[in-house]
Protein backbone atom coordinates (compact mmCIF):
# COMPACT_ATOMS: atom_id res chain seq x y z
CA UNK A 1 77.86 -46.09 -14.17
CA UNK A 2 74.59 -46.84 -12.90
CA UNK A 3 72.92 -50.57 -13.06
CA UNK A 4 70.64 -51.12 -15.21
CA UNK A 5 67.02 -51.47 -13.97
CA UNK A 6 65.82 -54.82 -13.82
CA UNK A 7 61.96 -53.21 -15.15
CA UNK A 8 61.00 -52.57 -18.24
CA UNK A 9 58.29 -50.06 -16.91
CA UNK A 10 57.50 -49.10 -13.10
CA UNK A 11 54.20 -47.22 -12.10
CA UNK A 12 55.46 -45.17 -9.25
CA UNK A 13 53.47 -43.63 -6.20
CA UNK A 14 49.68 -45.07 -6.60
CA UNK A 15 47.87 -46.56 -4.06
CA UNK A 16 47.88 -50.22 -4.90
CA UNK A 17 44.89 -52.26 -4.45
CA UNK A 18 45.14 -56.04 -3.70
CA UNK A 19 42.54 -58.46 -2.51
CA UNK A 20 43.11 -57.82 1.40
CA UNK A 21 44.52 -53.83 1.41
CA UNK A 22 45.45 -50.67 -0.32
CA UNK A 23 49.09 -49.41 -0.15
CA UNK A 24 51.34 -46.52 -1.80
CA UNK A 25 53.57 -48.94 -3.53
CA UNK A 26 55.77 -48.97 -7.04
CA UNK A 27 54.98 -51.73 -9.30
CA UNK A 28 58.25 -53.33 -11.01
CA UNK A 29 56.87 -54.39 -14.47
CA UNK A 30 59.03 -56.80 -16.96
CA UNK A 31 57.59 -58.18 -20.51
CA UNK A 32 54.43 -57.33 -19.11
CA UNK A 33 53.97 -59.38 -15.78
CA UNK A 34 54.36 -57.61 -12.32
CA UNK A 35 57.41 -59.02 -10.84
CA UNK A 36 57.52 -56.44 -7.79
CA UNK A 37 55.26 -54.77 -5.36
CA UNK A 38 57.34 -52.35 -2.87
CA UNK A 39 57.62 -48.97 -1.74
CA UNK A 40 60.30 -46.94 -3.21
CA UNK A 41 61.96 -49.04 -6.28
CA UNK A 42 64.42 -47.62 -8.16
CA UNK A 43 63.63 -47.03 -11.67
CA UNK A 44 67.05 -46.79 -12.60
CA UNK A 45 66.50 -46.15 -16.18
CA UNK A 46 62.81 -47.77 -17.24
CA UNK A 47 60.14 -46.70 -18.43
CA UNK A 48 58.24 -44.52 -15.76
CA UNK A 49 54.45 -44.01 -15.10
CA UNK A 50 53.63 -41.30 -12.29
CA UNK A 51 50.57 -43.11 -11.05
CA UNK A 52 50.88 -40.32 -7.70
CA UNK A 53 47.45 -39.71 -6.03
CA UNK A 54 45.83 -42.27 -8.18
CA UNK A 55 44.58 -45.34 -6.91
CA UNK A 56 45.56 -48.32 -9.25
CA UNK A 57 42.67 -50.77 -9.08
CA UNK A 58 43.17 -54.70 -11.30
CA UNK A 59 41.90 -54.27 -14.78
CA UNK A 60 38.26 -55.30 -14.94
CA UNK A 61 37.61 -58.97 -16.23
CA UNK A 62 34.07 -58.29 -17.84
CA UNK A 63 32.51 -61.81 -17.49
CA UNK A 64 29.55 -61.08 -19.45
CA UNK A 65 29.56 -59.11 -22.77
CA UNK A 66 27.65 -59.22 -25.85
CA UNK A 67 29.78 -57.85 -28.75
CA UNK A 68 27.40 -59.85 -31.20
CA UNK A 69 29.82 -60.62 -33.76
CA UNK A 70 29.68 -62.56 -36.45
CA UNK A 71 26.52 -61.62 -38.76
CA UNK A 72 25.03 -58.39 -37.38
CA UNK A 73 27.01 -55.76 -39.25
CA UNK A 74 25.07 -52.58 -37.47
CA UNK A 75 25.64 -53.68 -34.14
CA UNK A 76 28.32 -52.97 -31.46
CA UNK A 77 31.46 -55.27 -32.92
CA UNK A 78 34.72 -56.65 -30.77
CA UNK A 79 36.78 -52.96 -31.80
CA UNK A 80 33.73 -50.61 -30.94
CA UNK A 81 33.35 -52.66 -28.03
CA UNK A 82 36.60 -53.74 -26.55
CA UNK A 83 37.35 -49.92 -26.78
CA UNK A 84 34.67 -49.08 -24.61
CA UNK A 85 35.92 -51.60 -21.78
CA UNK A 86 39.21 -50.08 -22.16
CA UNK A 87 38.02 -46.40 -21.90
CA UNK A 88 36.51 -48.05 -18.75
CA UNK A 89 39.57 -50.28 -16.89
CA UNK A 90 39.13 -52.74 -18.32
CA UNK A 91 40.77 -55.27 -19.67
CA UNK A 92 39.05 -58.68 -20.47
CA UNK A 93 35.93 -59.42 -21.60
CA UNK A 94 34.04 -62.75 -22.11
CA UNK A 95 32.02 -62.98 -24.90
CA UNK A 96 28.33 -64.52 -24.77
CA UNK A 97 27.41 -67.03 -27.58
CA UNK A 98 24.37 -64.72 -28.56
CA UNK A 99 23.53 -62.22 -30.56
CA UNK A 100 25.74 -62.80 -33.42
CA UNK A 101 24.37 -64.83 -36.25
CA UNK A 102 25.27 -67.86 -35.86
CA UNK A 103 25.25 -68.08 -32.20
CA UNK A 104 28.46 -69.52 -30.78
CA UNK A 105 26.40 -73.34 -30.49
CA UNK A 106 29.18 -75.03 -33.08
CA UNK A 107 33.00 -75.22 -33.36
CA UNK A 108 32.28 -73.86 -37.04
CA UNK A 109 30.26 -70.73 -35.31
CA UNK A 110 33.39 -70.46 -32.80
CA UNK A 111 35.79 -70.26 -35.42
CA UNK A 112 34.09 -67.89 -37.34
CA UNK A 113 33.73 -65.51 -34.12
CA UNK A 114 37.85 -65.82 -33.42
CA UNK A 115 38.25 -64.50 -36.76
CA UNK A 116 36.11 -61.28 -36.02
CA UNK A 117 38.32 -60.70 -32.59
CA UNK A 118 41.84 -61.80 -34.19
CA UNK A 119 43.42 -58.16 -34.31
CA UNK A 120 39.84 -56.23 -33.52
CA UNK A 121 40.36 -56.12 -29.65
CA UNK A 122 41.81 -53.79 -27.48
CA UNK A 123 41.75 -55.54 -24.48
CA UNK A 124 41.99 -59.27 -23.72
CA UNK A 125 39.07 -61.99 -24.42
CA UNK A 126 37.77 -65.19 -24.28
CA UNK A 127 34.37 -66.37 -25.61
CA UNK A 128 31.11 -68.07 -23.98
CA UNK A 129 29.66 -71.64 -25.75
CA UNK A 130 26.42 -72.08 -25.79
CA UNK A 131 23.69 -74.72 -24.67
CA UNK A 132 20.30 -74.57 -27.13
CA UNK A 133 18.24 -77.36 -28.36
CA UNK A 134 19.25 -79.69 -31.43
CA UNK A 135 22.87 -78.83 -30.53
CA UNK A 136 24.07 -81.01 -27.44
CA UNK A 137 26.15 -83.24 -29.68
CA UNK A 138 28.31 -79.76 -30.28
CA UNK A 139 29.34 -79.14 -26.11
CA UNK A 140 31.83 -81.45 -25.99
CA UNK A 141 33.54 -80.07 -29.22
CA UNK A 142 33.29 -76.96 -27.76
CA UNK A 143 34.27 -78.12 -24.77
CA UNK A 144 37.85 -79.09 -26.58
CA UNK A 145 38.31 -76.11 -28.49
CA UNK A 146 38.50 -73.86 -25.76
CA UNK A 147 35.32 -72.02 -24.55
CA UNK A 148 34.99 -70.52 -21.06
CA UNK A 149 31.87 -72.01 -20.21
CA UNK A 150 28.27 -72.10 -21.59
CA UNK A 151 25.68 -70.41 -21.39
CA UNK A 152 21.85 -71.31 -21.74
CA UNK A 153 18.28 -68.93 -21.44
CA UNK A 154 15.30 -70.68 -19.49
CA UNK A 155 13.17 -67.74 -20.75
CA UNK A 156 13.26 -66.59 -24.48
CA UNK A 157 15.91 -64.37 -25.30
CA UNK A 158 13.88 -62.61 -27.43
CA UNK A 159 15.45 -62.17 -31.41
CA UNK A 160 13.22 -63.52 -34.19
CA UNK A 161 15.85 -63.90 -36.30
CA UNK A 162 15.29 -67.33 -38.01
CA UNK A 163 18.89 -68.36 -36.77
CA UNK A 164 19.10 -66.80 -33.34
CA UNK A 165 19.51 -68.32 -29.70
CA UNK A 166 16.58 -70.09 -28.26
CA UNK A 167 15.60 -71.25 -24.81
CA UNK A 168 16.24 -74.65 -23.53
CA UNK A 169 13.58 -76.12 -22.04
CA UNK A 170 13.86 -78.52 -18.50
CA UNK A 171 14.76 -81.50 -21.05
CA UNK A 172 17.60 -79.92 -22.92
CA UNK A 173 19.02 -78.48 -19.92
CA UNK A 174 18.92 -81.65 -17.97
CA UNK A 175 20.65 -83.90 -20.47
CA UNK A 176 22.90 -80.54 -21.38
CA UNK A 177 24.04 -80.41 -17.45
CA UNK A 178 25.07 -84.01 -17.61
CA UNK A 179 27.09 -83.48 -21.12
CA UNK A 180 28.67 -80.36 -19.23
CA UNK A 181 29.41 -82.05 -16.19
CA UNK A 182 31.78 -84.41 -17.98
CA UNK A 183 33.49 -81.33 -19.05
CA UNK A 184 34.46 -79.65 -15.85
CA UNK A 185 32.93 -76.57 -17.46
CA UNK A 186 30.60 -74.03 -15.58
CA UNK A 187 27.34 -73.80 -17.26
CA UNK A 188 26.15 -69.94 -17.23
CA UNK A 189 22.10 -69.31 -16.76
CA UNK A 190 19.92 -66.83 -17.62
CA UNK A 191 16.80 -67.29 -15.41
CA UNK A 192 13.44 -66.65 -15.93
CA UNK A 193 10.45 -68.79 -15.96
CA UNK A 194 9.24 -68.70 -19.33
CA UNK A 195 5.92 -70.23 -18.65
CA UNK A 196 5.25 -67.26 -15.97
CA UNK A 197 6.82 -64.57 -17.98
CA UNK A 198 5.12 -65.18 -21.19
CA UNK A 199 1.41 -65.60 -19.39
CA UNK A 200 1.81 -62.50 -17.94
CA UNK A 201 3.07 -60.62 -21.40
CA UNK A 202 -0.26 -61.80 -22.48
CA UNK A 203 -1.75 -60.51 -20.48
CA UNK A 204 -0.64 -57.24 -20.53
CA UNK A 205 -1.06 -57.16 -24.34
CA UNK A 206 -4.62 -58.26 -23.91
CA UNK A 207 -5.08 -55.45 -22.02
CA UNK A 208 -2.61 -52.95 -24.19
CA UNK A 209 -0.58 -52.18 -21.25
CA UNK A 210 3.03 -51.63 -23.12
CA UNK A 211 4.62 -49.20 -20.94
CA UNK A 212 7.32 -49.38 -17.98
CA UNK A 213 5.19 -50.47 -15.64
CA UNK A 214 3.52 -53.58 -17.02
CA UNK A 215 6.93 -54.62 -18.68
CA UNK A 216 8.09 -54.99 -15.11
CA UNK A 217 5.32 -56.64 -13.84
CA UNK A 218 5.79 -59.24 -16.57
CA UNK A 219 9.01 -60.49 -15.81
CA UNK A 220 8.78 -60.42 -11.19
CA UNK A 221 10.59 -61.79 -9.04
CA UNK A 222 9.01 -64.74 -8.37
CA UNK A 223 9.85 -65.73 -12.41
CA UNK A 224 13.23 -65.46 -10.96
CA UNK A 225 12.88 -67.75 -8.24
CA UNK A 226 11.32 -70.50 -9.60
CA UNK A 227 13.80 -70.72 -12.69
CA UNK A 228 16.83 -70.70 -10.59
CA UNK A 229 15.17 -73.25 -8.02
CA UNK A 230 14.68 -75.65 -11.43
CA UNK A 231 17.99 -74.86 -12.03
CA UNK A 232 19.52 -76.08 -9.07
CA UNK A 233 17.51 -79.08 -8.84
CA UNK A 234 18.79 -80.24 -12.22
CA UNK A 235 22.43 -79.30 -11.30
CA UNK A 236 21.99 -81.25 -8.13
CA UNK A 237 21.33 -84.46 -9.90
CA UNK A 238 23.72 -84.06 -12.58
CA UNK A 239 27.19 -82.69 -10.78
CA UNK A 240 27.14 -79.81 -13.57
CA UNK A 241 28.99 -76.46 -11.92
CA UNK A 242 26.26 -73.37 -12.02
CA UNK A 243 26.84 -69.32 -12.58
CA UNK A 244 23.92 -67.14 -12.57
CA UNK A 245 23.84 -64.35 -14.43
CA UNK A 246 22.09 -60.79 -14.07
CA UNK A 247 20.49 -62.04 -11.14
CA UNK A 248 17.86 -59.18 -9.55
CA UNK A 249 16.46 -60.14 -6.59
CA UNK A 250 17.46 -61.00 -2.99
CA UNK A 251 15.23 -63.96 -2.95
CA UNK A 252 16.90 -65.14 -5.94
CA UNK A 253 20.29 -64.65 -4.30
CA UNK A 254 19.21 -66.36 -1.17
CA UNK A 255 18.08 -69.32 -2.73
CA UNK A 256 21.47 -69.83 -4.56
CA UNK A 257 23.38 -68.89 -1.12
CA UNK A 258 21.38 -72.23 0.20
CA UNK A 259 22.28 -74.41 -2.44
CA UNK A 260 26.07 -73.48 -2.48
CA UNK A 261 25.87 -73.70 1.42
CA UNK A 262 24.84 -77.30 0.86
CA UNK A 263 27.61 -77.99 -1.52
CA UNK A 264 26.27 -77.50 -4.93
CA UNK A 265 29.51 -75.61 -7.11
CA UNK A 266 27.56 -72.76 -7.78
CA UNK A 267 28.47 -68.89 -7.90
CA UNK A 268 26.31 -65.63 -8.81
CA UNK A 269 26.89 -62.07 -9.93
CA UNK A 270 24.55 -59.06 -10.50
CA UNK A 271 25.04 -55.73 -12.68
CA UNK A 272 25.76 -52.84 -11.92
CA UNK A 273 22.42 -51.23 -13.53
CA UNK A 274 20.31 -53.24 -10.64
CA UNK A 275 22.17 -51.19 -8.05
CA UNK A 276 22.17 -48.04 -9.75
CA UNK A 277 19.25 -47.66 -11.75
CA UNK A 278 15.21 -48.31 -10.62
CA UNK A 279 12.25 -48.81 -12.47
CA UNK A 280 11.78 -45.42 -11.78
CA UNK A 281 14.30 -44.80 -14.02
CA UNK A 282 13.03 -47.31 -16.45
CA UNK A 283 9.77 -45.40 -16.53
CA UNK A 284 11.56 -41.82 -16.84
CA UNK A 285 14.27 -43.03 -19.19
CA UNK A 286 11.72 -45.73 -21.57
CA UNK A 287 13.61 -48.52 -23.57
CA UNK A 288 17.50 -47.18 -22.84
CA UNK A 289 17.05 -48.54 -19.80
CA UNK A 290 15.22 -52.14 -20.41
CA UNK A 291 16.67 -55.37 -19.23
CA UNK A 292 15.68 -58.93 -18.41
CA UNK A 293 15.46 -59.41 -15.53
CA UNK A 294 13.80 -55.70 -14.97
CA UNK A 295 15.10 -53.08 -13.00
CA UNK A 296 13.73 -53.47 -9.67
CA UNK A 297 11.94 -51.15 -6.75
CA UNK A 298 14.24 -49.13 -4.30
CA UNK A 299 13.09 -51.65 -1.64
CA UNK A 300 14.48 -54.11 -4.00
CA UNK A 301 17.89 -52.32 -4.70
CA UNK A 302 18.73 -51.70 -0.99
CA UNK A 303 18.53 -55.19 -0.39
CA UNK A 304 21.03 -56.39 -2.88
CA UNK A 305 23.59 -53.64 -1.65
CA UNK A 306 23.21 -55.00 1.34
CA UNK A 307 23.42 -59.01 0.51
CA UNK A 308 26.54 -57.48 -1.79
CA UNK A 309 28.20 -56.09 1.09
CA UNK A 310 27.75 -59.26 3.04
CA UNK A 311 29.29 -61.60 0.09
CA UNK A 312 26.50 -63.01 -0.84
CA UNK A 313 27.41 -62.26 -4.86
CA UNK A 314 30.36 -63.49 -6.05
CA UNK A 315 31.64 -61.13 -9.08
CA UNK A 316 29.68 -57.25 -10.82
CA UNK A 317 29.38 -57.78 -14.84
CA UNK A 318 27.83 -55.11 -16.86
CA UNK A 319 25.68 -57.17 -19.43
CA UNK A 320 26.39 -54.89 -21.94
CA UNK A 321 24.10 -55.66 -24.44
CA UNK A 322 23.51 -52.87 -27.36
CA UNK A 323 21.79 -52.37 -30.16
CA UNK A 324 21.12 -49.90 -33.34
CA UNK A 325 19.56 -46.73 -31.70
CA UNK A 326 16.23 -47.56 -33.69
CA UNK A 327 15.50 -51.43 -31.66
CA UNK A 328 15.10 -48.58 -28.56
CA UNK A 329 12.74 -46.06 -30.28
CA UNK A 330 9.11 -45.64 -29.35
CA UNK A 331 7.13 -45.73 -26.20
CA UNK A 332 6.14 -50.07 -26.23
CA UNK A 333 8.95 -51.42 -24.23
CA UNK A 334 7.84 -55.23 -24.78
CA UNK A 335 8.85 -54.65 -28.63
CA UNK A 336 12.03 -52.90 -27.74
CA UNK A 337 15.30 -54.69 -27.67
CA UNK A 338 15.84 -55.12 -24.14
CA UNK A 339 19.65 -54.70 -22.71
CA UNK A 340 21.72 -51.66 -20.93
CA UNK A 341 24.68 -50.75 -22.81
CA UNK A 342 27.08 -50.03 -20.01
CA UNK A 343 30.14 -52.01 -20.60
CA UNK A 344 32.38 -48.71 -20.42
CA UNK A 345 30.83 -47.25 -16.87
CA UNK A 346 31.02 -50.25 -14.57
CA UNK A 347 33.98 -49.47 -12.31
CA UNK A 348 33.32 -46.13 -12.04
CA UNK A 349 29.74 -46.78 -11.30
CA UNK A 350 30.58 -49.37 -8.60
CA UNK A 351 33.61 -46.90 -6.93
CA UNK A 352 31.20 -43.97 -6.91
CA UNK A 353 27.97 -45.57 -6.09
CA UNK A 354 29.83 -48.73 -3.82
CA UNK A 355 33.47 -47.01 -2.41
CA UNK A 356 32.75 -43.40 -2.44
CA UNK A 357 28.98 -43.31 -1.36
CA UNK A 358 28.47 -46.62 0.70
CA UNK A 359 31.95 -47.02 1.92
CA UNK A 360 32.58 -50.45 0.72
CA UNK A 361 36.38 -51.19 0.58
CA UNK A 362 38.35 -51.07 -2.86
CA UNK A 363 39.68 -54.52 -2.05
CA UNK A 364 36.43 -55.92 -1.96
CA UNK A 365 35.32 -53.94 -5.35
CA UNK A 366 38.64 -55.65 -6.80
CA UNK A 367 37.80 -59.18 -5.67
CA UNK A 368 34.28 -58.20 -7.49
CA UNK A 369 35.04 -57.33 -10.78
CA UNK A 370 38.55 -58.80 -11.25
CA UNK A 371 39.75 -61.81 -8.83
CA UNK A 372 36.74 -63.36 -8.57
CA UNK A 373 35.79 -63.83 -12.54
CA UNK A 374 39.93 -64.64 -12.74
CA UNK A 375 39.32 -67.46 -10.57
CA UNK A 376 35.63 -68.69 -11.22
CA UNK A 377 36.86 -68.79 -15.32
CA UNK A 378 40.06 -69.99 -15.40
CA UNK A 379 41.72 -67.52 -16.08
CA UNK A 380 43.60 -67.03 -12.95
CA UNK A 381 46.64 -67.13 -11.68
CA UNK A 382 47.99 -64.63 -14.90
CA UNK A 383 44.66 -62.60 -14.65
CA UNK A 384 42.84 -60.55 -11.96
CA UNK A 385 44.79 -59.37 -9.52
CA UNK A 386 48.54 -57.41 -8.70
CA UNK A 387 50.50 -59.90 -7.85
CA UNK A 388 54.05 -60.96 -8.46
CA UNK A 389 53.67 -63.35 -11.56
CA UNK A 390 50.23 -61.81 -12.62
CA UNK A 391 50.27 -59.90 -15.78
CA UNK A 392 50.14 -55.92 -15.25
CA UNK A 393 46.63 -55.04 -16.03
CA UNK A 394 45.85 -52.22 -14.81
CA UNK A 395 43.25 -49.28 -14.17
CA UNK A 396 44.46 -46.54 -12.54
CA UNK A 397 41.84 -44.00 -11.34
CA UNK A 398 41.06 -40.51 -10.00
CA UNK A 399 38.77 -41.03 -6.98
CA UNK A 400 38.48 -37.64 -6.79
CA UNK A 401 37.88 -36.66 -9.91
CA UNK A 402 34.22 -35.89 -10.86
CA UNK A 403 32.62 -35.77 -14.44
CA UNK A 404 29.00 -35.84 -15.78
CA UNK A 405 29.00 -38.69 -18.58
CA UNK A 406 28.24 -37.00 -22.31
CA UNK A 407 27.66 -39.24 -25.24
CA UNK A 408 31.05 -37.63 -26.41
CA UNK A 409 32.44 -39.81 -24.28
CA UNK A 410 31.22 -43.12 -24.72
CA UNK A 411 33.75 -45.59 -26.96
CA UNK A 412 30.78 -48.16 -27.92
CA UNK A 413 29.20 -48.21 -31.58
CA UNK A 414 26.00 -46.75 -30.76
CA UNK A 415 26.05 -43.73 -27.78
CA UNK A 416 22.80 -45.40 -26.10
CA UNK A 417 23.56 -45.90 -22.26
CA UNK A 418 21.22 -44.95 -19.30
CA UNK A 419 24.30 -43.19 -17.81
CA UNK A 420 24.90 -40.01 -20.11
CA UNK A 421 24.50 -37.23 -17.99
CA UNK A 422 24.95 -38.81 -14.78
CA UNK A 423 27.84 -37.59 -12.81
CA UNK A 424 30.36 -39.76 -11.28
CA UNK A 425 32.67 -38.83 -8.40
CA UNK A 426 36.16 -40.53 -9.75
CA UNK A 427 36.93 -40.90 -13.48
CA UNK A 428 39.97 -43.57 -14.92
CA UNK A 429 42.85 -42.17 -16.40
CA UNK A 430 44.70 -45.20 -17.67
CA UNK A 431 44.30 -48.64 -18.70
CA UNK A 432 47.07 -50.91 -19.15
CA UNK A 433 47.35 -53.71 -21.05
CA UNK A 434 49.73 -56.10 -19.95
CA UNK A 435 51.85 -53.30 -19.25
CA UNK A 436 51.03 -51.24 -21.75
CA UNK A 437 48.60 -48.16 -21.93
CA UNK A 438 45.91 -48.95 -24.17
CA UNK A 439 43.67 -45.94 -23.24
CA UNK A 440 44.76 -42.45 -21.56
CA UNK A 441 42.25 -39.88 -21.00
CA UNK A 442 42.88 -36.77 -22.93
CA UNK A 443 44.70 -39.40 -25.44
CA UNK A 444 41.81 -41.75 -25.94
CA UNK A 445 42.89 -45.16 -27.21
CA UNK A 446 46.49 -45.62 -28.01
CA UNK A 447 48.26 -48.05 -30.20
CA UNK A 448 46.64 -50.66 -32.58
CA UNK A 449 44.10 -53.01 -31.08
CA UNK A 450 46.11 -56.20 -29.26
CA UNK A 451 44.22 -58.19 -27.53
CA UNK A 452 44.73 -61.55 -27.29
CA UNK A 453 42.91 -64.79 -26.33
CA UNK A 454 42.60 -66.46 -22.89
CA UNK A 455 42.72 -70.03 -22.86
CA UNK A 456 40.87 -71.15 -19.59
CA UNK A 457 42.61 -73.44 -17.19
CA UNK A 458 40.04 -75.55 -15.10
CA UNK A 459 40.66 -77.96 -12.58
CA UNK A 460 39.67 -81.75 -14.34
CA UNK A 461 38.39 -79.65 -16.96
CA UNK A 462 38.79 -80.64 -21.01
CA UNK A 463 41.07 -77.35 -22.34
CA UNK A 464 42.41 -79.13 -25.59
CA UNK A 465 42.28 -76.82 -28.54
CA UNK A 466 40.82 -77.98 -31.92
C-alpha cells in the first residue's frame, strides 16, 4: 500500500514566482501553509490542483482600500468588496479609516468596523487608524488594539458629511508624528497642499472652468511636492516612520528617494491608474476616472514607469475608492466624488501593462504588490510571498489569456471602473485562500466568505489587543 501524502493539497506544474525567479515547481500545501517548493512531488493521494501553463504569482496584499464600512449603507461594503479583490488575486486588503461613518479615529469606531468584516470577507484584512484633529488622545489606543498604521490627509478629503475625515493641518500632524513615533507604527499620508489646491479651485470656479482640464490643473504637481517636503521635515524631527500614498509624480518620488537615502524610515507606492490611465482619459472618460492626486500627462506617466523599473517605489495599491453611480454623474468633475474603483484589475493591469508590454520581471511585480506591503505592514513572514512556512495564497494566472473587461464581470457593488472595455492580455483563474480556492473563473466565488484578521507584527512596535 502506498504512503500516505504528507499534503493536504499540491498545485502541480505552474510556474512559480518568488522574489528572485520563476520556476515550474509543485507546491506541497498542509493546513494551509506551503511547506514545499520542488519539482516533481508526489501527490500520493491529496488533493490536486493542475496549475500547468499557468504562472502562480503571491496573492495580492492590497495596502490601500476603501470598503467604507460602517455607516454608508449604498456604498461598496467588506463582501462586495473583498469579492472583487478575490476575482482579482487577491488576497488581503487593508482597510483605510475613511469613508465609513465614523471614521476609524476611535477604538469604539474600530470595533464597530470589525463587526462589519467578522464573516463579510472573502479574503484576508486588516484595517488603517486614523490621524485627524481633536482625536490624538485616541492613537495610542489604537495603537494597542491592533491597527496597521495610520493614516492622515494634508489636503481635504473632500465628504461634507458632518462626521467625516478631515485634514490635519502642520500642528496636528506634528504633535500626531511624535504620538506615532512612540508607537513604532508607520504613519500613511495623503499629500497635497491644501493651501495651493484650494486657491487654485477658486479660481477655476471664479472663472466656471469645471471640466477635466481645470480639475487637473487644480491639484499639480508642485501641490505634491511641497506637501510631501512638509511631510518629511516633520518626520525628520519627530522619528515617526512615513508611507506615501497615491503618489503621482516623479518629482514627488524623487524627493522621498532623498530623504530615505539620508535615513529617514520612509517608503512610497503609486497606483496602478497613474500608469495606465492619462488625463486624456480623464477628459474622454469624465468623473469614472477622477482621483486626487489627478491623472497625469504621458510625459508624466513615462517617467514613473521608468523610476518604477529602477525601484524607486516600493509597493502598486489600487486606491479603490467607489461610490453610488450617481456621486459620478454630470459633466463638473470638482463636485464629483473623486476615486477609481479598480480594486479587482490591479494585477492584471500591472502583468499586461508592466510584464507583458514593458518586460518587467514577474519577480519584481511580486515584490510590488505582495512582499513588499507583507514586510512594510507587518504582516510578513506568514504573508506575501511562496515560501516554506508562508501561508498558500495564491493567484494563479493565464498570461496568455486575453479578455476585454465587461461590467458583467466586475465583483464590486457598483460596476463603475475606468477599465470596462479595456482588454487585457492574461486573465486569473484562481485565487487561493490559504490554500483554499476562494474564486475560480467560470465558478465565480466559491465557499462562504472567510477571511480573517491580520494582526501586524512590528519591530518595537505596541501590537497588544484591547
Amino acid at each position: 500500500m502506498a504512503a500516505a501524502s504528507p499534503y493536504d493539497l499540491v498545485v502541480s506544474g505552474g510556474y512559480i514566482v518568488t522574489e528572485t525567479a520563476v520556476e515550474r515547481k509543485d507546491l506541497g500545501i498542509v493546513n494551509g501553509t506551503v511547506v514545499d517548493i520542488a519539482a516533481g512531488i508526489d501527490p500520493a493521494g491529496a488533493e490536486v490542483l493542475d496549475a500547468t501553463g499557468l504562472t502562480v504569482m503571491p496573492g495580492v496584499i492590497d495596502a490601500h482600500v476603501h470598503f467604507n464600512e460602517p455607516g454608508l449603507g449604498s456604498w461598496e461594503g467588506f463582501r462586495t468588496g473583498s469579492a472583487a479583490l478575490a476575482a482579482g488575486g487577491g488576497t488581503c486588503f487593508l482597510d483605510m479609516p475613511l469613508n465609513g461613518i465614523p471614521p476609524t479615529v476611535t477604538a469604539e469606531a474600530l470595533r464597530l468596523k470589525r463587526d462589519c468584516a467578522a464573516g463579510s470577507a472573502y479574503t484576508d484584512y486588516g484595517f488603517w487608524g486614523g490621524l485627524m484633529p481633536g482625536h490624538l488622545q485616541e492613537l495610542p489606543l489604537l495603537a494597542e488594539a491592533g491597527v496597521i498604521g495610520f493614516k492622515a490627509f494634508m489636503s481635504s478629503p473632500g465628504d461634507d458629511h458632518k462626521d467625516a475625515f478631515r485634514r490635519s493641518d502642520d500642528d496636528t500632524l506634528r504633535e500626531g508624528m511624535r504620538i506615532i513615533a512612540e508607537t513604532g507604527k508607520v504613519l500613511a499620508l495623503h499629500a497635497e497642499h491644501e493651501p495651493a489646491v484650494s486657491r487654485l479651485t477658486r479660481e477655476a470656479l471664479r472663472r466656471g472652468e469645471t471640466g477635466a482640464e481645470a480639475y487637473t490643473a487644480s491639484r499639480p504637481v508642485g501641490a505634491e511636492v511641497e506637501a510631501v517636503e512638509t511631510a518629511l521635515r516633520l518626520a525628520a524631527e519627530s522619528g515617526c516612520r512615513l508611507h506615501f500614498v497615491h503618489i503621482s509624480s516623479a518629482a514627488a518620488a524623487g524627493r522621498i528617494r532623498e530623504a530615505r537615502r539620508a535615513g529617514l524610515d520612509v517608503t512610497l507606492e503609486t497606483c496602478p491608474h497613474y500608469l495606465c490611465l492619462t488625463d486624456k482619459d480623464l477628459a474622454a472618460m469624465g468623473a469614472v476616472a477622477k482621483c486626487a492626486p489627478p491623472l497625469r500627462g504621458a510625459g508624466e506617466q513615462a517617467m514613473l514607469w521608468s523610476i518604477l523599473r529602477e525601484g524607486w517605489f516600493d509597493l502598486l495599491a489600487s486606491d479603490h475608492s467607489p461610490c453610488p453611480p450617481e456621486l459620478k454623474a454630470g459633466p463638473d468633475l470638482f463636485t464629483a466624488w473623486g476615486g477609481i474603483s479598480g480594486v479587482q484589475s490591479t494585477l492584471e493591469l500591472m502583468l499586461d501593462e508592466g510584464h507583458l508590454k514593458r518586460g518587467i520581471p514577474l519577480p519584481q511585480l511580486a515584490r510590488l504588490l505582495s512582499g513588499a506591503p507583507a514586510e512594510r505592514f507587518g504582516l510578513a513572514p506568514a504573508k506575501g510571498s511562496i515560501a516554506p512556512g508562508c501561508d498558500a495564497d495564491l493567484a494563479l494566472v493565464d498570461l496568455g489569456a486575453g479578455y476585454t473587461l465587461q461590467t458583467s464581470d466586475l465583483y464590486q457593488r457598483h460596476p463603475n471602473s475606468p477599465y470596462v472595455g479595456r482588454t487585457f492580455g492574461c486573465r486569473v483563474e484562481k485565487t487561493l485562500l490559504r490554500g483554499r480556492v476562494v474564486y475560480s473563473r467560470g465558478e465565480g466565488l466559491l465557499h462562504h466568505p472567510a477571511g480573517l484578521e491580520c494582526s501586524p507584527v512590528y519591530p518595537g512596535a505596541v501590537n497588544i489587543r484591547m
